[in-house]
C-alpha atoms as a PDB file:
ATOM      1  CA  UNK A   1      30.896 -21.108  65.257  1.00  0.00           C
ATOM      2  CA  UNK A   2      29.815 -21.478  61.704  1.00  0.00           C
ATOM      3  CA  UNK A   3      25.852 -21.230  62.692  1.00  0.00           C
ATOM      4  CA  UNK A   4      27.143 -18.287  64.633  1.00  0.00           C
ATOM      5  CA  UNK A   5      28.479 -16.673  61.168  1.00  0.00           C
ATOM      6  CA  UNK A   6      24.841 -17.575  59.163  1.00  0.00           C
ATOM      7  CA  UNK A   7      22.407 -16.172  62.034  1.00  0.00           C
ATOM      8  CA  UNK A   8      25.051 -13.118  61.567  1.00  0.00           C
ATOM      9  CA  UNK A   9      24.906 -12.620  57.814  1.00  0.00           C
ATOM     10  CA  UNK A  10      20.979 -13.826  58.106  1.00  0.00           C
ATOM     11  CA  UNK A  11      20.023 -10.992  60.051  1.00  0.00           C
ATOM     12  CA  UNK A  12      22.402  -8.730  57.761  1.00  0.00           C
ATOM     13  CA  UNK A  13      20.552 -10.114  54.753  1.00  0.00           C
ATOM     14  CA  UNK A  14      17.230  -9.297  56.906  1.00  0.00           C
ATOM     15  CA  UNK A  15      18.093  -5.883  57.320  1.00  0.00           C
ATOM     16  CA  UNK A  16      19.346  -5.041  53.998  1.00  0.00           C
ATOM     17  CA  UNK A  17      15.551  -6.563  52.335  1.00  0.00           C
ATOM     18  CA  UNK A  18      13.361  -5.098  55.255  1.00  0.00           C
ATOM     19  CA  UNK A  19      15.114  -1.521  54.348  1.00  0.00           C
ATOM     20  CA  UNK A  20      14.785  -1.869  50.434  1.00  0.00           C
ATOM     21  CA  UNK A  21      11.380  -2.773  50.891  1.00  0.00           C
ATOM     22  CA  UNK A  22      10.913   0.051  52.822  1.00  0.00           C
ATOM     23  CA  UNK A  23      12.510   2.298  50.546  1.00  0.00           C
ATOM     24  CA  UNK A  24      10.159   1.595  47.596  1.00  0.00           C
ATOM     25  CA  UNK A  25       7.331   1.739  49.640  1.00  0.00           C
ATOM     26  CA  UNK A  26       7.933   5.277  50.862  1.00  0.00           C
ATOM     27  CA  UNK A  27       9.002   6.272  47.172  1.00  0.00           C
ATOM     28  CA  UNK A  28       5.314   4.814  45.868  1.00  0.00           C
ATOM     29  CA  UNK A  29       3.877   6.850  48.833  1.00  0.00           C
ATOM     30  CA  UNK A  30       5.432  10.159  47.769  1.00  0.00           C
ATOM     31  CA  UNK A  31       4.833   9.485  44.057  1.00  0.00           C
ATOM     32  CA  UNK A  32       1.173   8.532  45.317  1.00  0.00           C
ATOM     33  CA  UNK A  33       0.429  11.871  47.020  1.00  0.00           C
ATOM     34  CA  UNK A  34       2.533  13.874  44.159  1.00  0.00           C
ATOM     35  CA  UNK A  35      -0.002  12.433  41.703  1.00  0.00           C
ATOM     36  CA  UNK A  36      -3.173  13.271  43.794  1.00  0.00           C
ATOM     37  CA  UNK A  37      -1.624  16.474  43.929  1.00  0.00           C
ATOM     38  CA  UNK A  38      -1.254  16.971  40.743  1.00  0.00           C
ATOM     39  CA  UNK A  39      -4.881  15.305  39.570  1.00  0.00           C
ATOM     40  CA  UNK A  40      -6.370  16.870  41.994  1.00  0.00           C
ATOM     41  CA  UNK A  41      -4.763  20.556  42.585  1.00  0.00           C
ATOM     42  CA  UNK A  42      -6.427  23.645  41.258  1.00  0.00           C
ATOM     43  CA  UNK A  43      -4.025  24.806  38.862  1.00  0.00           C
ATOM     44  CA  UNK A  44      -4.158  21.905  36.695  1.00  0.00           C
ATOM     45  CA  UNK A  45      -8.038  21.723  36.823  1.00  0.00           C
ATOM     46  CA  UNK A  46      -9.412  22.832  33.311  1.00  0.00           C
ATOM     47  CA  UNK A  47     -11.328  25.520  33.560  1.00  0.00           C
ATOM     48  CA  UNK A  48     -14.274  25.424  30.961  1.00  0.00           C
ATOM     49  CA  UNK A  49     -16.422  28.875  30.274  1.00  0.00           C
ATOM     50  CA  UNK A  50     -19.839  28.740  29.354  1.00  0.00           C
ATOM     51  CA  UNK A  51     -20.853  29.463  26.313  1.00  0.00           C
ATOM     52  CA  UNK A  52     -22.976  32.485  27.265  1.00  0.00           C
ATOM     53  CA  UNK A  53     -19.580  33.779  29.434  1.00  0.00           C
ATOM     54  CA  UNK A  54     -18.094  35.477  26.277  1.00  0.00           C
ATOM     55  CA  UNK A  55     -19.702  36.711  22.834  1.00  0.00           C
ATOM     56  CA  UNK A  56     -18.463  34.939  20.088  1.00  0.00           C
ATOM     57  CA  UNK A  57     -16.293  37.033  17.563  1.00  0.00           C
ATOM     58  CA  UNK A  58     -18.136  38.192  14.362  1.00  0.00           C
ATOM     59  CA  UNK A  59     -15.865  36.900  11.429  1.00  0.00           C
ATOM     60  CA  UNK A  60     -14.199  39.661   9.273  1.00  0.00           C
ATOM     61  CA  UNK A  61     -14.789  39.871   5.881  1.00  0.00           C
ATOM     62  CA  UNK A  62     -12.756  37.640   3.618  1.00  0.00           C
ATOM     63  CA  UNK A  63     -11.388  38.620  -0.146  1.00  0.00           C
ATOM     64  CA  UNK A  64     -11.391  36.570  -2.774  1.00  0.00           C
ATOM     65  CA  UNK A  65      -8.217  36.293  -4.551  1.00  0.00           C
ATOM     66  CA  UNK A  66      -8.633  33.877  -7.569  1.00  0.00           C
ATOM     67  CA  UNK A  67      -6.491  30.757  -7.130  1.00  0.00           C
ATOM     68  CA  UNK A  68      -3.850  31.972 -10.101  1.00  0.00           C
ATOM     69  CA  UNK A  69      -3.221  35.062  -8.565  1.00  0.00           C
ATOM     70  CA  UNK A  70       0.292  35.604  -6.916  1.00  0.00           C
ATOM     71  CA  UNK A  71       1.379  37.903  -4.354  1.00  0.00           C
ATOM     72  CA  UNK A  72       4.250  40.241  -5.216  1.00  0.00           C
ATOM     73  CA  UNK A  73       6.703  38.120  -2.973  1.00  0.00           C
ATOM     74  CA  UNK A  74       5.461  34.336  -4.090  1.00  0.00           C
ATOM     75  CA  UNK A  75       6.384  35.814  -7.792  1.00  0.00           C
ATOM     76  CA  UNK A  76       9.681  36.897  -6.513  1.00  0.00           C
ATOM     77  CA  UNK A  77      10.059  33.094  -4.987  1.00  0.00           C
ATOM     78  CA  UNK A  78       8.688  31.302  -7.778  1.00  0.00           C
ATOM     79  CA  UNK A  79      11.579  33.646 -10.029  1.00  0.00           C
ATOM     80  CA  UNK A  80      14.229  32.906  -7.862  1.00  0.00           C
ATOM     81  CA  UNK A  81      13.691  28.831  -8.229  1.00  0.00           C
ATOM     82  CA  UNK A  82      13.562  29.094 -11.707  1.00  0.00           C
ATOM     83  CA  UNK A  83      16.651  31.157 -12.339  1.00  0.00           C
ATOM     84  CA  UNK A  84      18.397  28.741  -9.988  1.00  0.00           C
ATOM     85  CA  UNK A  85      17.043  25.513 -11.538  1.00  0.00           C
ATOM     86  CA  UNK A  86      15.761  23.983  -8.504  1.00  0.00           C
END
């Protein structure tokens, strides 16, 4: 009777590993394929133009402004932190 009870909860024991294991195996088999897919698929590829494929922009003009000078707004700032002693 009692070897009747272990071959019972053996083969439960059997079971429950056999399924776990095959549970993680079919989870690394999806997250195997989602990761080819996503290595692999087109709209994660990046896409590099040639050089020749565009013009480069011509850069605009640039003014000097002297490093003392403020803008009308930076001298409004600057006033403002004063007057409130930060």
């Amino acid at each position: 009777m009692v070897w009747e009870l272990l071959a019972v909860w053996a083969i439960v024991a059997a079971a429950i590993v056999w399924f776990v294991r095959d549970e993680r195996r079919a989870q690394l088999e999806k997250l195997k394929e989602r990761a080819r897919r996503y290595a692999t698929g087109p709209a994660w590829r990046h896409h590099v133009e040639p050089a020749h494929a565009a013009p480069m922009p011509t850069p605009q003009p640039v003014t000097e402004r002297k490093a003392q000078e403020l803008t009308a707004i930076q001298r409004k700032f600057l006033e403002e932190v004063r007057r409130q002693g930060l």
